[in-house]
Protein backbone atom coordinates (compact mmCIF):
# COMPACT_ATOMS: atom_id res chain seq x y z
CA UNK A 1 -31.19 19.17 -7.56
CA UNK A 2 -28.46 21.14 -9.01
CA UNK A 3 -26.02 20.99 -6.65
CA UNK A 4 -25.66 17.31 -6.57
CA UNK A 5 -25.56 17.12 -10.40
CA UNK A 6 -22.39 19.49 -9.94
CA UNK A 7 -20.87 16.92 -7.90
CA UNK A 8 -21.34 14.04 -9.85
CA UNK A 9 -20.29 16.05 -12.89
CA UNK A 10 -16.87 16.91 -11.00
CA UNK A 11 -16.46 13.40 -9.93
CA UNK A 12 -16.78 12.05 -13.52
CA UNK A 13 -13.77 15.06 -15.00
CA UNK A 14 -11.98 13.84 -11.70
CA UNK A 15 -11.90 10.08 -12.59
CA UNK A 16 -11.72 10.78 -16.59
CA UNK A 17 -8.31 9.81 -16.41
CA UNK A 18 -8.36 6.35 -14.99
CA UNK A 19 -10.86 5.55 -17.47
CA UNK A 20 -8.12 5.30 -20.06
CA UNK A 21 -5.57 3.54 -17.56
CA UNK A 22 -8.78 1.33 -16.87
CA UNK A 23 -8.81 0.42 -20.77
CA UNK A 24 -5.22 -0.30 -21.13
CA UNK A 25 -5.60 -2.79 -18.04
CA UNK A 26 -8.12 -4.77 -19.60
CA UNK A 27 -6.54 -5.58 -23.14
CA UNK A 28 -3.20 -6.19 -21.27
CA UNK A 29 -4.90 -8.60 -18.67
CA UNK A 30 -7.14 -9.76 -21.15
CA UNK A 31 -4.38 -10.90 -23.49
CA UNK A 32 -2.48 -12.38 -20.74
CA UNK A 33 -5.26 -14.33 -19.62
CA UNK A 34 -5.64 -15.57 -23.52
CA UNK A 35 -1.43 -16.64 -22.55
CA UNK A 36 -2.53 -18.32 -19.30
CA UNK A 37 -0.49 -16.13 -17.65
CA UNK A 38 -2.14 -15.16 -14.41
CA UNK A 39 -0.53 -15.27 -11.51
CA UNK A 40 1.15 -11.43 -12.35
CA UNK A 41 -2.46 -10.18 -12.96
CA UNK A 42 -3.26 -12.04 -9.56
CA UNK A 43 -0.74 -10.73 -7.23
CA UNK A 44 -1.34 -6.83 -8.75
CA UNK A 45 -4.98 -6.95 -8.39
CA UNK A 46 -4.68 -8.03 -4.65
CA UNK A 47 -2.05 -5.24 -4.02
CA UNK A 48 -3.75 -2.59 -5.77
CA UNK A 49 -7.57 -3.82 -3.50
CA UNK A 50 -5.27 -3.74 -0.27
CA UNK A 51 -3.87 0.04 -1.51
CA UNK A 52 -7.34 0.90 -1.91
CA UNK A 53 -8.66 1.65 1.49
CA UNK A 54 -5.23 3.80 2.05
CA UNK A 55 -5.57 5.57 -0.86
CA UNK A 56 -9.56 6.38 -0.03
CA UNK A 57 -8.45 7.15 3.60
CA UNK A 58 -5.34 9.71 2.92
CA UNK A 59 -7.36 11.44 -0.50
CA UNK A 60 -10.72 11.54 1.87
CA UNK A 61 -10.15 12.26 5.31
CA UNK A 62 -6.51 13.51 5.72
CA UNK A 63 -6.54 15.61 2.67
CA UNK A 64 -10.15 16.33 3.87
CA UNK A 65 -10.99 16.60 -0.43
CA UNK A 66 -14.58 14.73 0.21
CA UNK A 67 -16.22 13.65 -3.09
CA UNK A 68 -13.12 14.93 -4.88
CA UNK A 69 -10.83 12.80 -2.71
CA UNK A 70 -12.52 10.18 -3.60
CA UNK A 71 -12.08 10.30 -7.73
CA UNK A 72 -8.23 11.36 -6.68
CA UNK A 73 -8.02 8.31 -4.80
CA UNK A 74 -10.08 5.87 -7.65
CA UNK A 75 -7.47 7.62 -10.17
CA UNK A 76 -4.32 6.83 -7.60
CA UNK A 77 -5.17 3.53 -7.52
CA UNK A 78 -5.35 3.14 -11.23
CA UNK A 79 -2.36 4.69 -11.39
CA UNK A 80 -0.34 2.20 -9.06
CA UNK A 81 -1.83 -1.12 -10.63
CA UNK A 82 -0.65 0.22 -13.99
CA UNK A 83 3.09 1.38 -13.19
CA UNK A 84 3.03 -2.61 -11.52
CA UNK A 85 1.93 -4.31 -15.11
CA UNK A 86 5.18 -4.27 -17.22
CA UNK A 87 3.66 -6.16 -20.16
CA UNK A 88 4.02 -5.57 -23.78
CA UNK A 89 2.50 -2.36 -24.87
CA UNK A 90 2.91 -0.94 -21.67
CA UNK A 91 6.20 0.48 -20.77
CA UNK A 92 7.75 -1.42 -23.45
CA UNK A 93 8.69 -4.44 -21.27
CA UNK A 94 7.74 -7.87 -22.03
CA UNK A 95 6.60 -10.34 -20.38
CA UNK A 96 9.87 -12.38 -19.76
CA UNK A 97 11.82 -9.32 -19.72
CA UNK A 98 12.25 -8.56 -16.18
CA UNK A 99 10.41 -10.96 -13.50
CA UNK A 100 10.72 -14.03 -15.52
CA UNK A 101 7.28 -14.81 -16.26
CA UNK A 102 6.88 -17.02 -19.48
CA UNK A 103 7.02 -15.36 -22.78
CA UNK A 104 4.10 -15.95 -25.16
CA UNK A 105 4.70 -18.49 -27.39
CA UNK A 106 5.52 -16.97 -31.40
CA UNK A 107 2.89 -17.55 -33.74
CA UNK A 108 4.01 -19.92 -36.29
């Protein structure tokens, strides 16, 4: 029984990463949603679920890392969905700053 516990241990310090990346997705999509903004959260969520399988398939079975290639991949794809959201808080670029996507309206 200890060997799989080993596993599952190394696949949780694998994936630790994304887990914060994972966070900072869902107050940025969850404030954009509040904006009813969500066609950006939309198109990167279908782009980063297409990446997916590619991701799995080069970290798995080319790279031949197993278990391991598997977290690598889970963090990879983390990774790529968060470089895509440019909201505020992340990377410093707002919402209208770049792809023209409405700005939140000020608080008055």
């Amino acid at each position: 029984m200890a060997r799989p516990r080993r596993h599952l241990r190394r696949y949780l310090q694998l994936t630790l990463p994304a887990l914060y990346l994972y966070a900072v997705h869902e107050c940025v999509d969850k404030y954009l949603l509040s904006q009813r903004v969500v066609k950006p959260s939309l198109l990167i969520t279908a782009a980063t679920t297409a990446l997916t399988p590619l991701f799995a398939h080069h970290f798995v079975v080319q790279q031949d890392l197993g278990l391991a290639g598997a977290a690598y991949a889970y963090v990879a794809v983390q990774v790529r969905g968060g470089a895509w959201r440019r909201e505020p808080g992340v990377g410093g670029v707002g919402c209208s700053g770049t792809w023209g996507w409405p700005a939140p309206p000020t608080p008055t």
